[in-house]
PDB file of N, CA and C in Angstrom:
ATOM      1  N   UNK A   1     -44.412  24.223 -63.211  1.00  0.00           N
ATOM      2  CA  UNK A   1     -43.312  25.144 -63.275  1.00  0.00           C
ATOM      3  C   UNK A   1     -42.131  24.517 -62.545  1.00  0.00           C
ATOM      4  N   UNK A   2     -41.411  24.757 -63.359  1.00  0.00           N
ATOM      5  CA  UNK A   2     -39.583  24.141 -62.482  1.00  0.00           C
ATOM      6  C   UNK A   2     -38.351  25.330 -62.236  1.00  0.00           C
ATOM      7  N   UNK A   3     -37.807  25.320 -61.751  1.00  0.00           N
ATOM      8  CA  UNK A   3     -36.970  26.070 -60.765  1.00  0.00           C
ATOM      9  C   UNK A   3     -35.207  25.546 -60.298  1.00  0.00           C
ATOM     10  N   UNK A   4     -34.371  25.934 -60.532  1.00  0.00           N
ATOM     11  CA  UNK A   4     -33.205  25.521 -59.731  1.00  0.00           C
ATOM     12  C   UNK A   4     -33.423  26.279 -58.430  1.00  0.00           C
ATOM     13  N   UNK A   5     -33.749  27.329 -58.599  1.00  0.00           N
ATOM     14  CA  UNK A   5     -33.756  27.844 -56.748  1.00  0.00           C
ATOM     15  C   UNK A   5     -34.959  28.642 -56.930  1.00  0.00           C
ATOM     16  N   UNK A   6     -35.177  28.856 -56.057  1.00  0.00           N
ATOM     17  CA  UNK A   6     -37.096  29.858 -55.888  1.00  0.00           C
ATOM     18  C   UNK A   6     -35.946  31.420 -54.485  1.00  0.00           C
ATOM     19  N   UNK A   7     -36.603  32.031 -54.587  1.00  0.00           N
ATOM     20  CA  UNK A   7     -36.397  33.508 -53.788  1.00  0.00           C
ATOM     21  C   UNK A   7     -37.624  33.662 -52.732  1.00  0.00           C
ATOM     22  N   UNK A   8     -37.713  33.726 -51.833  1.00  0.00           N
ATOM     23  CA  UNK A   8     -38.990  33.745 -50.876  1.00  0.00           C
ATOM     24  C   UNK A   8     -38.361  35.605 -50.307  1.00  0.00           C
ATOM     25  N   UNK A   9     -39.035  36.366 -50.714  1.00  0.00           N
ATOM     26  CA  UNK A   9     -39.381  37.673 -49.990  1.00  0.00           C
ATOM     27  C   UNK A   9     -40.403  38.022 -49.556  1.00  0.00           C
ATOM     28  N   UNK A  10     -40.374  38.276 -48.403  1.00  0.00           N
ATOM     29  CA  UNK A  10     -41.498  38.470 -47.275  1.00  0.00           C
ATOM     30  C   UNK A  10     -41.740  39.681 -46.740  1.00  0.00           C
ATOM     31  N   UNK A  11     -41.110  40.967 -47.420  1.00  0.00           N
ATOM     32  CA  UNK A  11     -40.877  42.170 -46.959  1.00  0.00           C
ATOM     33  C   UNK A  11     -41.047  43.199 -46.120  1.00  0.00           C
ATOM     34  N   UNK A  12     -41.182  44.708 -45.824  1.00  0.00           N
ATOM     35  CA  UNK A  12     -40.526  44.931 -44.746  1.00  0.00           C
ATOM     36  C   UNK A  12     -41.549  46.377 -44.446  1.00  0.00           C
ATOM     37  N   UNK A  13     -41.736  46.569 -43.158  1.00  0.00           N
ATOM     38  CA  UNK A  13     -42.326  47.656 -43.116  1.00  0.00           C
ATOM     39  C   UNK A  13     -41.690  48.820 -42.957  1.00  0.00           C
ATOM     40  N   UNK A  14     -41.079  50.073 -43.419  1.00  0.00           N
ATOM     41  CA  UNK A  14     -40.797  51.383 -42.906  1.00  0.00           C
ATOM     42  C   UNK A  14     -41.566  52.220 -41.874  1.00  0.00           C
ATOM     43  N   UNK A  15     -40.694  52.373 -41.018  1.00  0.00           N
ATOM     44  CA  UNK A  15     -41.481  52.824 -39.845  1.00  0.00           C
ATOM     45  C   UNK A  15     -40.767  54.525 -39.920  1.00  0.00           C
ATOM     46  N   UNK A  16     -41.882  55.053 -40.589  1.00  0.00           N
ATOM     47  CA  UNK A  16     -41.252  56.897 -40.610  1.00  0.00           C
ATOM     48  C   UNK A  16     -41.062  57.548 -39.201  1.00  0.00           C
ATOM     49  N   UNK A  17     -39.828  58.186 -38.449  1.00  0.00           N
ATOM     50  CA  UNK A  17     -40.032  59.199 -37.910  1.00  0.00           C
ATOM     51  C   UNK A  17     -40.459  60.198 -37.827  1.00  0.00           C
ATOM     52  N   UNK A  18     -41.028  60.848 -37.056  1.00  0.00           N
ATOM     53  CA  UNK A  18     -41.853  62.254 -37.167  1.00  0.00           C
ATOM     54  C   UNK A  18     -40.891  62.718 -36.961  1.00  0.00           C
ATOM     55  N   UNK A  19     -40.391  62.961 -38.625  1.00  0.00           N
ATOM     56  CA  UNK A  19     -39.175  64.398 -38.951  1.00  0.00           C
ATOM     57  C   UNK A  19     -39.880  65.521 -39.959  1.00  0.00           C
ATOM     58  N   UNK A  20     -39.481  67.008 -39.797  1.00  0.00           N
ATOM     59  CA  UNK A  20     -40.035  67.431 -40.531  1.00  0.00           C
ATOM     60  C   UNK A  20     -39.684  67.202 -41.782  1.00  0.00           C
ATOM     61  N   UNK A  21     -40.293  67.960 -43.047  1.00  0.00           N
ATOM     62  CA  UNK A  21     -39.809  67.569 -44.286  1.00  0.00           C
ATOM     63  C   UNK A  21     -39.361  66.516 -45.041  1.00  0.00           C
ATOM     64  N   UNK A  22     -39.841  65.271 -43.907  1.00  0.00           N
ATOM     65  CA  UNK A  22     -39.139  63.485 -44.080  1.00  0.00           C
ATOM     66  C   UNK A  22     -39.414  63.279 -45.639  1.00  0.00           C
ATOM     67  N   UNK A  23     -40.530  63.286 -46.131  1.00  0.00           N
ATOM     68  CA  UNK A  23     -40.738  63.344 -47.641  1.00  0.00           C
ATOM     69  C   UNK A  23     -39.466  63.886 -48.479  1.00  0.00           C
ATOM     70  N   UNK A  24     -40.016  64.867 -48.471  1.00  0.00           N
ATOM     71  CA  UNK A  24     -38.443  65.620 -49.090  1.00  0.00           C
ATOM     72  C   UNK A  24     -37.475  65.961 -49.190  1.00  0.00           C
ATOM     73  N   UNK A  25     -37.155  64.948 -48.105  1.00  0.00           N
ATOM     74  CA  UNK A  25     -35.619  64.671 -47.616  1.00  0.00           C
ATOM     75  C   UNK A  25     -35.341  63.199 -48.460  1.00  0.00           C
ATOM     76  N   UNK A  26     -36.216  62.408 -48.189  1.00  0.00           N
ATOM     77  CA  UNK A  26     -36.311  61.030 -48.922  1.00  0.00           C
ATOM     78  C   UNK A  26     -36.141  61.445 -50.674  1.00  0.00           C
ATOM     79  N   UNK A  27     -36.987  62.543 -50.814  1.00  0.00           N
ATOM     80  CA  UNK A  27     -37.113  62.521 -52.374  1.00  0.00           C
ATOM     81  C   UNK A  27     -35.591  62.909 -53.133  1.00  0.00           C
ATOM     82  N   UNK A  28     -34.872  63.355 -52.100  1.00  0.00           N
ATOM     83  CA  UNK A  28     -33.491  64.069 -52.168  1.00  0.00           C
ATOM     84  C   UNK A  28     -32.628  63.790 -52.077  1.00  0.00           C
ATOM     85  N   UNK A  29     -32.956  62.349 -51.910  1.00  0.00           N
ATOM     86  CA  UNK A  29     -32.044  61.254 -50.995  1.00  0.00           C
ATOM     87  C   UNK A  29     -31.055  61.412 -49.647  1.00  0.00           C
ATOM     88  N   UNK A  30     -31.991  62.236 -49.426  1.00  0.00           N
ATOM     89  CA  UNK A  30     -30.871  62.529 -48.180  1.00  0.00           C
ATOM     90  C   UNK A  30     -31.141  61.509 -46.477  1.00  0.00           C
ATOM     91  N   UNK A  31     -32.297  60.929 -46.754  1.00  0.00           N
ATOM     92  CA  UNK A  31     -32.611  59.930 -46.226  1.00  0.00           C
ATOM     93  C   UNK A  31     -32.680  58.678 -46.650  1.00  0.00           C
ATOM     94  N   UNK A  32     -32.594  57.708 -46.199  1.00  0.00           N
ATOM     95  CA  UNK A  32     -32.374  56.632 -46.853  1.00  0.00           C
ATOM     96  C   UNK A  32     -32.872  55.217 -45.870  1.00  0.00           C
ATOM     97  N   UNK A  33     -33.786  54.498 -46.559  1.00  0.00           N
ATOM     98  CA  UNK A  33     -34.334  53.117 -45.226  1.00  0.00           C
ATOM     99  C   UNK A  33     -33.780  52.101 -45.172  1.00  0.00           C
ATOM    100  N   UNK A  34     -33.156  51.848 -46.579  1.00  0.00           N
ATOM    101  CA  UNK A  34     -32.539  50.231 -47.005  1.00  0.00           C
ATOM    102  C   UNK A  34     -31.008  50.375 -46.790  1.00  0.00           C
ATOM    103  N   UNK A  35     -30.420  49.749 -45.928  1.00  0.00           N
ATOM    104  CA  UNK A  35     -28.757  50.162 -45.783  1.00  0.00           C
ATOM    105  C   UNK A  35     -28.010  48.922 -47.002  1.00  0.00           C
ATOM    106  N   UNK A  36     -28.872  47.731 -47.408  1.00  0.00           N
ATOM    107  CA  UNK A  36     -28.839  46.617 -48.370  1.00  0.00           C
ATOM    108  C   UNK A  36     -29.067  47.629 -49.572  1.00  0.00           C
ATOM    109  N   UNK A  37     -29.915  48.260 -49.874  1.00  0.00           N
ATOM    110  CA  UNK A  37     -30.381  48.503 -51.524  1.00  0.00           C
ATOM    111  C   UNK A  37     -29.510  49.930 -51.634  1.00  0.00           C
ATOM    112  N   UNK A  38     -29.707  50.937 -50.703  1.00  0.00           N
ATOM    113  CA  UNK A  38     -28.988  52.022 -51.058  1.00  0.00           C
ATOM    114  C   UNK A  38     -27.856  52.595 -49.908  1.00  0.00           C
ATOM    115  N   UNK A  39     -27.181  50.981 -49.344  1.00  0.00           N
ATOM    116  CA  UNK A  39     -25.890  51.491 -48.472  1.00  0.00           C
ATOM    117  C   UNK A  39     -24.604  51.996 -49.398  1.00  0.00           C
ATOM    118  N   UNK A  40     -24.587  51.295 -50.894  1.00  0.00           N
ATOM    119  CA  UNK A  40     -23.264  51.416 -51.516  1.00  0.00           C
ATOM    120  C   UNK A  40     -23.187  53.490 -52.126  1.00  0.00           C
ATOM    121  N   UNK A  41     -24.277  53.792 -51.921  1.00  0.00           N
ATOM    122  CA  UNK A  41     -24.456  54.980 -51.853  1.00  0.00           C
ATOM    123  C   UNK A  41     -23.933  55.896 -51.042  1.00  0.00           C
ATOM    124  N   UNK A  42     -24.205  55.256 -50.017  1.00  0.00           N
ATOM    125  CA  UNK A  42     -23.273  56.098 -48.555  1.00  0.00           C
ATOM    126  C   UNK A  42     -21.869  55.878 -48.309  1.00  0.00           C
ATOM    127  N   UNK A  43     -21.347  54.877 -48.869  1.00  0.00           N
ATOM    128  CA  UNK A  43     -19.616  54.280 -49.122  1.00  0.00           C
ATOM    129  C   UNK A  43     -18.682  55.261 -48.940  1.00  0.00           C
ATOM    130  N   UNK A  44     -18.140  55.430 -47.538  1.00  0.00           N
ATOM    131  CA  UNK A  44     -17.074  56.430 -47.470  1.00  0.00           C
ATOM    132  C   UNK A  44     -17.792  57.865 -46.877  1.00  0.00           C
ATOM    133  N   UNK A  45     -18.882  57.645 -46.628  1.00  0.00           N
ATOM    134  CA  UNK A  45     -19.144  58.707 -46.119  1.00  0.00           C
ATOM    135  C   UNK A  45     -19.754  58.676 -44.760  1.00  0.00           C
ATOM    136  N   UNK A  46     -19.747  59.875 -43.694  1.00  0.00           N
ATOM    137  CA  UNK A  46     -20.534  59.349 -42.728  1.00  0.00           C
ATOM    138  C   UNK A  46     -22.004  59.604 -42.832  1.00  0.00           C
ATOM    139  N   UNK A  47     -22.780  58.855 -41.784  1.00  0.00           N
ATOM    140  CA  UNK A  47     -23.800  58.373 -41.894  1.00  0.00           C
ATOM    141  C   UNK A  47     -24.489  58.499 -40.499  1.00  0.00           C
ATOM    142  N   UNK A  48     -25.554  58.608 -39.982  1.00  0.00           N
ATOM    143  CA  UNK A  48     -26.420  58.712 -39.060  1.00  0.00           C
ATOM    144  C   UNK A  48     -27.306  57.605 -39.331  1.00  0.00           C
ATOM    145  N   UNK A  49     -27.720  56.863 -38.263  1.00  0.00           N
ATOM    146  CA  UNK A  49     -28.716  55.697 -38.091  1.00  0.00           C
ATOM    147  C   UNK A  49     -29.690  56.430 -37.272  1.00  0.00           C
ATOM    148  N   UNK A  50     -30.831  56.250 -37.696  1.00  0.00           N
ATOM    149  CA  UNK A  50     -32.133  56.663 -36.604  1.00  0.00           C
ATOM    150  C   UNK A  50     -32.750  54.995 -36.521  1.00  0.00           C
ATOM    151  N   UNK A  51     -32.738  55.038 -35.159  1.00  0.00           N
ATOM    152  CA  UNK A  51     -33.640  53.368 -34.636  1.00  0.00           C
ATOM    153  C   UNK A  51     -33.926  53.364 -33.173  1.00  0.00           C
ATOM    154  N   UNK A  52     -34.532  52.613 -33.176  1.00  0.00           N
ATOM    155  CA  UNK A  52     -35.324  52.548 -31.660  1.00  0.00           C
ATOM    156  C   UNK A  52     -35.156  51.210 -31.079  1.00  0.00           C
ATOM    157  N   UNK A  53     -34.491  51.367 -29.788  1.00  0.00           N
ATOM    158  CA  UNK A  53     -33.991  50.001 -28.794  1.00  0.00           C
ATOM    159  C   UNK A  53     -33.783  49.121 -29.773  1.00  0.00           C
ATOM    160  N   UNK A  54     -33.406  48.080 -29.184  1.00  0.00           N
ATOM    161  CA  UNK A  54     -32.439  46.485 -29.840  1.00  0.00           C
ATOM    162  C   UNK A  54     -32.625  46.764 -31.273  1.00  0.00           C
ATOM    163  N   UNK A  55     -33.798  46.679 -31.967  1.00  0.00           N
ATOM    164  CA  UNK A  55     -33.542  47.144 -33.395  1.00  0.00           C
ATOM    165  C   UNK A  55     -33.044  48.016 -34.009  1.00  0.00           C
ATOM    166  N   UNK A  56     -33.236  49.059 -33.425  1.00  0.00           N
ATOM    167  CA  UNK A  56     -32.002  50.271 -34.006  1.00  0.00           C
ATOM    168  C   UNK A  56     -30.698  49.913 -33.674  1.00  0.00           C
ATOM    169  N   UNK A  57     -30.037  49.710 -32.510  1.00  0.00           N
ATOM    170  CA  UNK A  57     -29.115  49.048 -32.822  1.00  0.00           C
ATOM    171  C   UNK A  57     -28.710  48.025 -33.534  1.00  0.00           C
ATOM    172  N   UNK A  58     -29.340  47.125 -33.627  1.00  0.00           N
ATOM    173  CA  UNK A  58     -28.572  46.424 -34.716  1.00  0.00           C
ATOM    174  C   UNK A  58     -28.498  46.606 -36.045  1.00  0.00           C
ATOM    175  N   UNK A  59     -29.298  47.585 -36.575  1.00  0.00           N
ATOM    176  CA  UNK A  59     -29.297  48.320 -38.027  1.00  0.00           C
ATOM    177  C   UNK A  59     -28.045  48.921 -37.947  1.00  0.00           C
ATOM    178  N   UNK A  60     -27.590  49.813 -36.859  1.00  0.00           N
ATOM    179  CA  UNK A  60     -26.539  50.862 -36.658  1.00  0.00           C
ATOM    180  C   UNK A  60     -25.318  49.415 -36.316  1.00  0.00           C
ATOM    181  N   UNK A  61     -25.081  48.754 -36.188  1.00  0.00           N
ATOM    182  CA  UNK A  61     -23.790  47.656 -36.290  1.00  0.00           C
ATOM    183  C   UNK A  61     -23.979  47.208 -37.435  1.00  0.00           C
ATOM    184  N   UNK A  62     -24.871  46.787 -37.871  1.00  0.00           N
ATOM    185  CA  UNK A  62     -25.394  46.505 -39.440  1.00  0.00           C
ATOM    186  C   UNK A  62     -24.008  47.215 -40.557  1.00  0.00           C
ATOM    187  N   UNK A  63     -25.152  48.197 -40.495  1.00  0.00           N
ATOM    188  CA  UNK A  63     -24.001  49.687 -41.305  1.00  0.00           C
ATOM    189  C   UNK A  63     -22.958  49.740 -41.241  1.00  0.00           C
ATOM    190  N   UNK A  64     -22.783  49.372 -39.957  1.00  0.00           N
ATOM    191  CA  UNK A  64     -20.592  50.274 -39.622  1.00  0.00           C
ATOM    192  C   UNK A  64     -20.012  48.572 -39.963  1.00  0.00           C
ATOM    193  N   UNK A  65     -20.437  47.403 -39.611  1.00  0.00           N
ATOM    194  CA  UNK A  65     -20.205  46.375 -40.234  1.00  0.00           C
ATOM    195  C   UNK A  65     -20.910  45.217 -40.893  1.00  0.00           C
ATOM    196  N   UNK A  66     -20.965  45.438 -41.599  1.00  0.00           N
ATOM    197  CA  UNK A  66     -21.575  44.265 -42.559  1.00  0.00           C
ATOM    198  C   UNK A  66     -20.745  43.372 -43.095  1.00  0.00           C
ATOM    199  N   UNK A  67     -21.994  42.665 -42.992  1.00  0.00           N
ATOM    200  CA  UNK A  67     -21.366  41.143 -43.678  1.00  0.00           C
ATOM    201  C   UNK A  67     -21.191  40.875 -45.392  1.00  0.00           C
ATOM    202  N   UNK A  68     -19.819  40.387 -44.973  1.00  0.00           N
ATOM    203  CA  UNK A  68     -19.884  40.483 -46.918  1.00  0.00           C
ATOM    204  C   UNK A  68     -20.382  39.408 -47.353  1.00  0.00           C
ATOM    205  N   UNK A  69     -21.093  39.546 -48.538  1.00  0.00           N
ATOM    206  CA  UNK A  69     -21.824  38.528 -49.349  1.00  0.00           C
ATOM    207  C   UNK A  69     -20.512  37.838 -49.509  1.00  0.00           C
ATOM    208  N   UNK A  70     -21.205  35.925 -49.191  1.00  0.00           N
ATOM    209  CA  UNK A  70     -20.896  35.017 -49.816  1.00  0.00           C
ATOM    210  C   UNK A  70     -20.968  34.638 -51.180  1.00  0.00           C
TER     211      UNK A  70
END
């Protein structure tokens, strides 16, 4: 098999908060895990980050600035 470029994804675990109704908040989209797959969704609107020490923060700088694709 030949290739100009190969994709290596190694993916990611979701770590649920114990929120109530988290399911059906997700199903409703009113929650959301991927700020990459479903941030252009939130565009212009505000937004709440839930995260825990150094990693939650940097999800929550993530969000308010991101890097634009090269």
């Amino acid at each position: 098999m030949r290739a100009r470029r190969v994709l290596l994804a190694t993916g990611a675990d979701d770590v649920e908060p114990a929120l109530p109704e988290l399911p059906d908040a997700v199903r409703r989209g009113l929650v959301r895990y991927c700020p990459i797959c479903d941030g252009y969704e939130a565009r212009g609107k505000r937004i709440a980050v839930i995260g825990h020490g150094d990693r939650g923060l940097g999800e929550a700088v993530f969000v308010a600035h991101p890097t634009p694709a090269t």
